[in-house]
ModelCIF file with pLDDT and N, C-alpha, C, O atoms, coordinates in Angstrom:
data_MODEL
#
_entry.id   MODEL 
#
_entity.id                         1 
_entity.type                       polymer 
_entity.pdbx_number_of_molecules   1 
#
_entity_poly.entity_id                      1 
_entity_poly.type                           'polypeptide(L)' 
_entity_poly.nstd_linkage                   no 
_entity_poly.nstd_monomer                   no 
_entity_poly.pdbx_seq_one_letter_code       
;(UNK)(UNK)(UNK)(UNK)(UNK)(UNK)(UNK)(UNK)(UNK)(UNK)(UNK)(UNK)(UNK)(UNK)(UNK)(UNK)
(UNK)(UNK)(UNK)(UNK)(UNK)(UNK)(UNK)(UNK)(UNK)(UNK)(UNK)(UNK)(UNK)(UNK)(UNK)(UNK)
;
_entity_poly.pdbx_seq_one_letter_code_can   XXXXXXXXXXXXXXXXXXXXXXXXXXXXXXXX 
_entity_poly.pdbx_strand_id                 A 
#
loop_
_entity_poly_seq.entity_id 
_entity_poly_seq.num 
_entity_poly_seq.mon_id 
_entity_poly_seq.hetero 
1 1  UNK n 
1 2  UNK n 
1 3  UNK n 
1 4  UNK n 
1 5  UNK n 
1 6  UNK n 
1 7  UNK n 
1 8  UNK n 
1 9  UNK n 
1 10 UNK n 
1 11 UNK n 
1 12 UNK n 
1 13 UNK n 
1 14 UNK n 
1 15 UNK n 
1 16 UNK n 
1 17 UNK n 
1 18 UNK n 
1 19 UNK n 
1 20 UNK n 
1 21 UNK n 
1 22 UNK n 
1 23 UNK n 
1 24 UNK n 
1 25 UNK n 
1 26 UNK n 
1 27 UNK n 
1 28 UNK n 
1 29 UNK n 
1 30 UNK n 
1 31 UNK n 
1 32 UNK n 
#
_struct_asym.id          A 
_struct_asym.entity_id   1 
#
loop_
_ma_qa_metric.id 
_ma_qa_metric.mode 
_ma_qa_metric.name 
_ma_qa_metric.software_group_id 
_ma_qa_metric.type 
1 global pLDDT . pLDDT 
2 local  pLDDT . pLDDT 
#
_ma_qa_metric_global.metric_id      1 
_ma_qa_metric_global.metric_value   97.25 
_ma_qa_metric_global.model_id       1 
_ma_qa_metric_global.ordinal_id     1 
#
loop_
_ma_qa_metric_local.label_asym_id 
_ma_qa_metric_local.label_comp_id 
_ma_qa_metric_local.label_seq_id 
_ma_qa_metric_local.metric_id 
_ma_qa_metric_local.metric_value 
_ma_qa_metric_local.model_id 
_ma_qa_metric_local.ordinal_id 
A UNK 1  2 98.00 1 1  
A UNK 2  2 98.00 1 2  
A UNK 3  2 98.00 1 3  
A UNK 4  2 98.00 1 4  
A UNK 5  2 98.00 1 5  
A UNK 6  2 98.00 1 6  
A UNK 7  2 98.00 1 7  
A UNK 8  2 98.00 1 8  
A UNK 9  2 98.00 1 9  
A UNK 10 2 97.00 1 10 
A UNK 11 2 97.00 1 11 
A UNK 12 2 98.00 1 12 
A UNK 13 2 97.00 1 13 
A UNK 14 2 97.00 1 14 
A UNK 15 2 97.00 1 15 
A UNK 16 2 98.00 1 16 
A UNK 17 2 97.00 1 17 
A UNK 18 2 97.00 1 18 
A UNK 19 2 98.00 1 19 
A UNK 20 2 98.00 1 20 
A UNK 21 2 98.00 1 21 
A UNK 22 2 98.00 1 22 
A UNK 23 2 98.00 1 23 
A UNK 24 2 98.00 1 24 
A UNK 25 2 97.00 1 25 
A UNK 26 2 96.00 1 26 
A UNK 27 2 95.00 1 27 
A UNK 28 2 93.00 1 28 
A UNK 29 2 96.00 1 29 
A UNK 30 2 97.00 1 30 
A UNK 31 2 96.00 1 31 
A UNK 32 2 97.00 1 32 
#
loop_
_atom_site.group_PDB 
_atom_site.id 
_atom_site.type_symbol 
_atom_site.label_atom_id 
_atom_site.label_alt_id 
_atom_site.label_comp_id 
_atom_site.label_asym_id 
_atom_site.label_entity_id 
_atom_site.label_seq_id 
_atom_site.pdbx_PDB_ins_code 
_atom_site.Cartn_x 
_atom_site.Cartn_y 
_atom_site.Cartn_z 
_atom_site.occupancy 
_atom_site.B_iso_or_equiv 
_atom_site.pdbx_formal_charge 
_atom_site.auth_seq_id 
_atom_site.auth_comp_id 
_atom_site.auth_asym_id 
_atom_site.auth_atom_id 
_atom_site.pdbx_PDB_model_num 
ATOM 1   N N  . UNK A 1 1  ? -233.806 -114.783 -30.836 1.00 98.00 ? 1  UNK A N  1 
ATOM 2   C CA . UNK A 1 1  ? -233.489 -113.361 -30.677 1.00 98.00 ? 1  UNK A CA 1 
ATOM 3   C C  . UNK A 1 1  ? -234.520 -112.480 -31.386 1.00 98.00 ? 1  UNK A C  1 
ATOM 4   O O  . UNK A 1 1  ? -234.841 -111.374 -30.951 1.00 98.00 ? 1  UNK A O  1 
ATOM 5   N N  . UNK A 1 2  ? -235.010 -113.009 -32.468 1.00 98.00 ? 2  UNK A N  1 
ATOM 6   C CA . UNK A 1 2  ? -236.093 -111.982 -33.485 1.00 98.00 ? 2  UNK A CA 1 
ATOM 7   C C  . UNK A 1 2  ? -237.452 -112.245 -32.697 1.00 98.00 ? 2  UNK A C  1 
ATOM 8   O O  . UNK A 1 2  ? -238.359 -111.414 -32.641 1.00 98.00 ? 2  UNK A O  1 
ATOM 9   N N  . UNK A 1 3  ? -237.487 -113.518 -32.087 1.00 98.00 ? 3  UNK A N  1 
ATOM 10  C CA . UNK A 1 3  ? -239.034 -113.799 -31.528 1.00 98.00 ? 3  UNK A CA 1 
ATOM 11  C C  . UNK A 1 3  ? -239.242 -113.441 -30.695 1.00 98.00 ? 3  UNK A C  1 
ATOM 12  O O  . UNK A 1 3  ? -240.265 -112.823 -30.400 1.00 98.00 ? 3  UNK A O  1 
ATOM 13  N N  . UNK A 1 4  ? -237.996 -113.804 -29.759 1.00 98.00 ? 4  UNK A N  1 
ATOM 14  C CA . UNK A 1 4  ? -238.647 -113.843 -28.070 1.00 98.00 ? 4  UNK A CA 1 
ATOM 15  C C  . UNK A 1 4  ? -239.178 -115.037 -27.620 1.00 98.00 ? 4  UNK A C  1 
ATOM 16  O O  . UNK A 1 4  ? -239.353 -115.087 -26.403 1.00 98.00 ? 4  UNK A O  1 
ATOM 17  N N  . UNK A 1 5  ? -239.526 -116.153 -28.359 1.00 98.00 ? 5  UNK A N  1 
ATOM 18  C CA . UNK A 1 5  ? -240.116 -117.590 -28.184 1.00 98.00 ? 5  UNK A CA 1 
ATOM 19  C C  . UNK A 1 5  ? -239.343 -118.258 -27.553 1.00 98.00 ? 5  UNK A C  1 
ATOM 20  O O  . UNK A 1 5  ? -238.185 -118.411 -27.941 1.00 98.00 ? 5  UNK A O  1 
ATOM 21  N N  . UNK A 1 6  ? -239.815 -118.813 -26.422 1.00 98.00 ? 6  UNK A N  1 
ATOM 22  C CA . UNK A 1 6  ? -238.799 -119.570 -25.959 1.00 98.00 ? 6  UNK A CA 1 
ATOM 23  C C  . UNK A 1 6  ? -238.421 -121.159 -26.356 1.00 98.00 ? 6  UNK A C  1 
ATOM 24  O O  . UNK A 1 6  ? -237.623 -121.982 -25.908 1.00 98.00 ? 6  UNK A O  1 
ATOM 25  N N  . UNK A 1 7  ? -239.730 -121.151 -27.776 1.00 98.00 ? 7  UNK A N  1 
ATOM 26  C CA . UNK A 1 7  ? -239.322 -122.717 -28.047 1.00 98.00 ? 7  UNK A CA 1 
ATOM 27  C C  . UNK A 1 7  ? -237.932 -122.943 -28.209 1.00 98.00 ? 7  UNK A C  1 
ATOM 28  O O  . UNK A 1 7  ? -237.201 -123.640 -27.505 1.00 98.00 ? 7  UNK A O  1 
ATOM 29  N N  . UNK A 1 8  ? -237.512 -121.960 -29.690 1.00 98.00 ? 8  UNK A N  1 
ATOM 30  C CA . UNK A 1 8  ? -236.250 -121.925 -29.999 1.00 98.00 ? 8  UNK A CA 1 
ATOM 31  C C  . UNK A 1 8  ? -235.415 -122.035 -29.046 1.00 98.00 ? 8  UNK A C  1 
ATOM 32  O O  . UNK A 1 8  ? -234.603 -122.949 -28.899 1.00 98.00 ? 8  UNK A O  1 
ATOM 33  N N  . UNK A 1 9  ? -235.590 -121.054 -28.321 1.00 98.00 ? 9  UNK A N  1 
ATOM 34  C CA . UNK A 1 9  ? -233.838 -121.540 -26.794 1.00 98.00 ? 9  UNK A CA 1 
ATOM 35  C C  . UNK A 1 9  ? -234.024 -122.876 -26.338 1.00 98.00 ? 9  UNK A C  1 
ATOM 36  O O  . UNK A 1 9  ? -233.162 -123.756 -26.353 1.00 98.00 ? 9  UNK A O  1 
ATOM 37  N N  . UNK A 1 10 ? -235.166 -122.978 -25.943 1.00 97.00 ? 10 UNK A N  1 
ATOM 38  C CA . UNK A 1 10 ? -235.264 -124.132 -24.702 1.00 97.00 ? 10 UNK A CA 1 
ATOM 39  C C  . UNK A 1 10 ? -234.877 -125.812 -25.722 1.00 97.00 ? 10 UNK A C  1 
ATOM 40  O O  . UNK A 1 10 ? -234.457 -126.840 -25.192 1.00 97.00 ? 10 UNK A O  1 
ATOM 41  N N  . UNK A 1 11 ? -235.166 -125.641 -27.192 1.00 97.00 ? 11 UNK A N  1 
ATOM 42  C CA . UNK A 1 11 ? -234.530 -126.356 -28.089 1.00 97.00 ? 11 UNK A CA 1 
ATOM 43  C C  . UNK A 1 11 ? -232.870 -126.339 -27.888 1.00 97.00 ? 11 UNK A C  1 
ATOM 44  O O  . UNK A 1 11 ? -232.224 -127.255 -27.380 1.00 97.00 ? 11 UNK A O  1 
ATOM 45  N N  . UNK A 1 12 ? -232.392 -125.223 -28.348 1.00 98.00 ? 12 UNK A N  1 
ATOM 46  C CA . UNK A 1 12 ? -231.001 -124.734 -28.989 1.00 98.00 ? 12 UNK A CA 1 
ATOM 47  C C  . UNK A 1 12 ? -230.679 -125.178 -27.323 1.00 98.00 ? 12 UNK A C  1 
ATOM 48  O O  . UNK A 1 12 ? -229.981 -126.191 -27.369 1.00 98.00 ? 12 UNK A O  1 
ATOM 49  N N  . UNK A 1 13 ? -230.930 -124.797 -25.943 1.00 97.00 ? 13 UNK A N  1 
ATOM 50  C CA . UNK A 1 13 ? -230.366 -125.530 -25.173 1.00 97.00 ? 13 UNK A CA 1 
ATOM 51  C C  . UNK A 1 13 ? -229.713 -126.878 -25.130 1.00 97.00 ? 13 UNK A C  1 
ATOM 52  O O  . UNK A 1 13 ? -228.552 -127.214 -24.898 1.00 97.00 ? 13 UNK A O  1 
ATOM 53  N N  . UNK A 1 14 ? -231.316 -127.872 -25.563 1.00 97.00 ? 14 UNK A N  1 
ATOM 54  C CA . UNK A 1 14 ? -230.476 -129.001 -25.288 1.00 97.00 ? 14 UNK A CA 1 
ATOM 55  C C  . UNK A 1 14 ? -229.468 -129.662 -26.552 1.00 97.00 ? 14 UNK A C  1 
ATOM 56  O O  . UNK A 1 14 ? -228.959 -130.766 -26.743 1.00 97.00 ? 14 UNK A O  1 
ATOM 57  N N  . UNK A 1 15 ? -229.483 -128.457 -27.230 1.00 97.00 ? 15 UNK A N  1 
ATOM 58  C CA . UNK A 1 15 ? -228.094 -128.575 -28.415 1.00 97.00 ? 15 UNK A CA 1 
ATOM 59  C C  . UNK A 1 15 ? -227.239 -128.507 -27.638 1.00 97.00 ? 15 UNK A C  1 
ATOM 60  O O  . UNK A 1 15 ? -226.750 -129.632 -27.739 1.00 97.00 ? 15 UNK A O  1 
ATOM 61  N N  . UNK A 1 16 ? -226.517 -127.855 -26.704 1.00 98.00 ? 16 UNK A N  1 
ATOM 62  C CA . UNK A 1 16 ? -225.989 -127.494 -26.235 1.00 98.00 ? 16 UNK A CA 1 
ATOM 63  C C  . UNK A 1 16 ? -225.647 -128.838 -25.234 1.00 98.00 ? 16 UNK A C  1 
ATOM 64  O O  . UNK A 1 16 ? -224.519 -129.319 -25.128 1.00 98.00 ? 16 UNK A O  1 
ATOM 65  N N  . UNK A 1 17 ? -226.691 -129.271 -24.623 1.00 97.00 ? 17 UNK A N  1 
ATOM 66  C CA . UNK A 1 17 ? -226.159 -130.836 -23.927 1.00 97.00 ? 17 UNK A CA 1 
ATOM 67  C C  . UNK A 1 17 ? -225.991 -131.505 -25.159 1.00 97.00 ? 17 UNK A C  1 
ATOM 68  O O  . UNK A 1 17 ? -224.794 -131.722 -25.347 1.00 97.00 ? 17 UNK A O  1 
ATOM 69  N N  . UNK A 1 18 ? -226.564 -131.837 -25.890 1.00 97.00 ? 18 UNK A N  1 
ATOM 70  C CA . UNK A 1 18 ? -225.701 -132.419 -27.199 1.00 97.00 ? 18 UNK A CA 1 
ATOM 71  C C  . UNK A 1 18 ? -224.520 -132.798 -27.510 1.00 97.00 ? 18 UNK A C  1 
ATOM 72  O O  . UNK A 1 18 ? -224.002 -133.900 -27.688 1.00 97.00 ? 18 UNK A O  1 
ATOM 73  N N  . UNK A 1 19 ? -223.870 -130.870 -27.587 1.00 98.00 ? 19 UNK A N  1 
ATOM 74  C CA . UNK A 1 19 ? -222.690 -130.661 -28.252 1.00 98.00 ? 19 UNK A CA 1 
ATOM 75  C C  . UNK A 1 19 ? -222.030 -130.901 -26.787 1.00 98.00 ? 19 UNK A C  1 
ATOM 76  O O  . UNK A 1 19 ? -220.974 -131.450 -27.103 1.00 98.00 ? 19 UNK A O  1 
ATOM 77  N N  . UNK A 1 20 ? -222.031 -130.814 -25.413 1.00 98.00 ? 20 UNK A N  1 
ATOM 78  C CA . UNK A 1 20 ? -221.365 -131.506 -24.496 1.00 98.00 ? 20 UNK A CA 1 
ATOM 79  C C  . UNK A 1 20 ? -220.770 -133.153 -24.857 1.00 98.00 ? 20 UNK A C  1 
ATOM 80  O O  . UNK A 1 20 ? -219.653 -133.556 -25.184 1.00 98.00 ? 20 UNK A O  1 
ATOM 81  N N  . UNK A 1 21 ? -222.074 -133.853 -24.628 1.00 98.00 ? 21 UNK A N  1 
ATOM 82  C CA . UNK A 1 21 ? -221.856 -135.296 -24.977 1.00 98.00 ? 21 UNK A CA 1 
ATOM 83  C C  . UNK A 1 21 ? -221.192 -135.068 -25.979 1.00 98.00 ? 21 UNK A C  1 
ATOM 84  O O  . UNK A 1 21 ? -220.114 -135.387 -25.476 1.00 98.00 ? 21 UNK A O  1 
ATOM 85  N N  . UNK A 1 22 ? -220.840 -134.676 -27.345 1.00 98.00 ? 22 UNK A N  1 
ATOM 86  C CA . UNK A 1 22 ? -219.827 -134.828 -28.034 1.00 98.00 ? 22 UNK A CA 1 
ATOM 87  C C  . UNK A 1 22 ? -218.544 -134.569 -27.921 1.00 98.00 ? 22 UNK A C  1 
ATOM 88  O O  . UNK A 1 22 ? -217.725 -135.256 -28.531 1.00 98.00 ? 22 UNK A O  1 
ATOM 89  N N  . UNK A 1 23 ? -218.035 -133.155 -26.828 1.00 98.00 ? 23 UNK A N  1 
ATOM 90  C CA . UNK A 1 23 ? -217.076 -132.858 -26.506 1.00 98.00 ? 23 UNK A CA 1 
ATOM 91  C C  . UNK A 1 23 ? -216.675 -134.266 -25.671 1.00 98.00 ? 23 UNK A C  1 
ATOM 92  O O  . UNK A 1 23 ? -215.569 -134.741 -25.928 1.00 98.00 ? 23 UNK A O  1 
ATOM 93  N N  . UNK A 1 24 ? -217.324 -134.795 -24.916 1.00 98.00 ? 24 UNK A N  1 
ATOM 94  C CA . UNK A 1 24 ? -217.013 -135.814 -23.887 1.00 98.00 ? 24 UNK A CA 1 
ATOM 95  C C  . UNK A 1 24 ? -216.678 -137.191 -24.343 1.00 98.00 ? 24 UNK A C  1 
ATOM 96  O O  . UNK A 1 24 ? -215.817 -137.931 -23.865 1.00 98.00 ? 24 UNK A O  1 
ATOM 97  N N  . UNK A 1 25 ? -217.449 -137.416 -25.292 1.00 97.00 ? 25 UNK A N  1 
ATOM 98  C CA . UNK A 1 25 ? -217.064 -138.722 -26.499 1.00 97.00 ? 25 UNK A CA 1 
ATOM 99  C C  . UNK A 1 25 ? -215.322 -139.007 -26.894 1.00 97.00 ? 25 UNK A C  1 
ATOM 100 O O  . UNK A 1 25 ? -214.497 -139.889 -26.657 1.00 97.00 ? 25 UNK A O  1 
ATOM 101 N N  . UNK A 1 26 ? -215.350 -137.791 -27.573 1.00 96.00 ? 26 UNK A N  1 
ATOM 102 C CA . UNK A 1 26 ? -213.873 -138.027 -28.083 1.00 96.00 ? 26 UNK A CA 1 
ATOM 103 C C  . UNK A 1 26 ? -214.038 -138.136 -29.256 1.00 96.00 ? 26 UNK A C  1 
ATOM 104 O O  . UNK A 1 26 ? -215.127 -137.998 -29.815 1.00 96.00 ? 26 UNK A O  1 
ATOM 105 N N  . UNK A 1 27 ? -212.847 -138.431 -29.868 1.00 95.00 ? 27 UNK A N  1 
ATOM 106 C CA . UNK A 1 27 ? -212.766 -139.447 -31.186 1.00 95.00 ? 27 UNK A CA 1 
ATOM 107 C C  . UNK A 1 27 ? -212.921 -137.962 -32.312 1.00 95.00 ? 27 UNK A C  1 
ATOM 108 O O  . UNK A 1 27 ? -213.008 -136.746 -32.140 1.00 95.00 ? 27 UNK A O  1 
ATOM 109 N N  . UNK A 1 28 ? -212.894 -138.802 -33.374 1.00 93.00 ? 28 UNK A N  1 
ATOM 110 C CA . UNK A 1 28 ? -213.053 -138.128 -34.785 1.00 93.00 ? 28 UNK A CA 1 
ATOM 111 C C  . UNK A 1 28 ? -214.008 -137.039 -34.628 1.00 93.00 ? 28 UNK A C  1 
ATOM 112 O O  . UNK A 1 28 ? -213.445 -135.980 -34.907 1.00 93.00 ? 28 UNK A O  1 
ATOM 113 N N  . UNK A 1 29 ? -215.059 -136.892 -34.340 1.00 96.00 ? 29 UNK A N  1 
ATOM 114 C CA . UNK A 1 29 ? -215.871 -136.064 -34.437 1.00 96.00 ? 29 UNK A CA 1 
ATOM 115 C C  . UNK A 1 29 ? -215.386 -134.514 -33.471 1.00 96.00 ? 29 UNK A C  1 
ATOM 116 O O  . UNK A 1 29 ? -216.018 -133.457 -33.457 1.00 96.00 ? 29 UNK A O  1 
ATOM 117 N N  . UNK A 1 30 ? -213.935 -134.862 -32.646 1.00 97.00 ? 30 UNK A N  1 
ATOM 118 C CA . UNK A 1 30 ? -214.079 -133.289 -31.965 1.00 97.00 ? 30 UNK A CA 1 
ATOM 119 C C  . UNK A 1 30 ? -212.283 -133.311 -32.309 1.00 97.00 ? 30 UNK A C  1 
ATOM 120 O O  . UNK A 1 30 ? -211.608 -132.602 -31.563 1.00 97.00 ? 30 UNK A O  1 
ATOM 121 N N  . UNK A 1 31 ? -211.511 -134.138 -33.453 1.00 96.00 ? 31 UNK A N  1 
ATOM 122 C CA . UNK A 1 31 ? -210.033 -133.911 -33.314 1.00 96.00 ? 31 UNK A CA 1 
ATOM 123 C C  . UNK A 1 31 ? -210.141 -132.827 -34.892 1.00 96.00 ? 31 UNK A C  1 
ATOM 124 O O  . UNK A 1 31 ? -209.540 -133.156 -35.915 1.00 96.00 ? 31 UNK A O  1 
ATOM 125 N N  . UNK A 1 32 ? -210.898 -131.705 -34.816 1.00 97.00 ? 32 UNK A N  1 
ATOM 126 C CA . UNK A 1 32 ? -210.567 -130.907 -35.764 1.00 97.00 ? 32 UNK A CA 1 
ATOM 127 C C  . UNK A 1 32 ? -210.491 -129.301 -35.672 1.00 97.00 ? 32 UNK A C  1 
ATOM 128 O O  . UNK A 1 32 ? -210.158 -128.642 -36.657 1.00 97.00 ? 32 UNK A O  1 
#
């Protein structure tokens, strides 16, 4: 947002598939 760079998003995106695969996992890591 301060840069305009798109490294940062196109990073923080595939956080975002990341934090999917974790929603999709299960278990301990998403019962909180």
């Amino acid at each position: 947002e301060y840069t305009n760079d798109d490294k940062y998003k196109n990073l923080a995106q595939k956080h975002t598939i990341a934090a999917r695969k974790r929603l999709e996992a299960g278990g301990g890591p998403v019962e909180n």
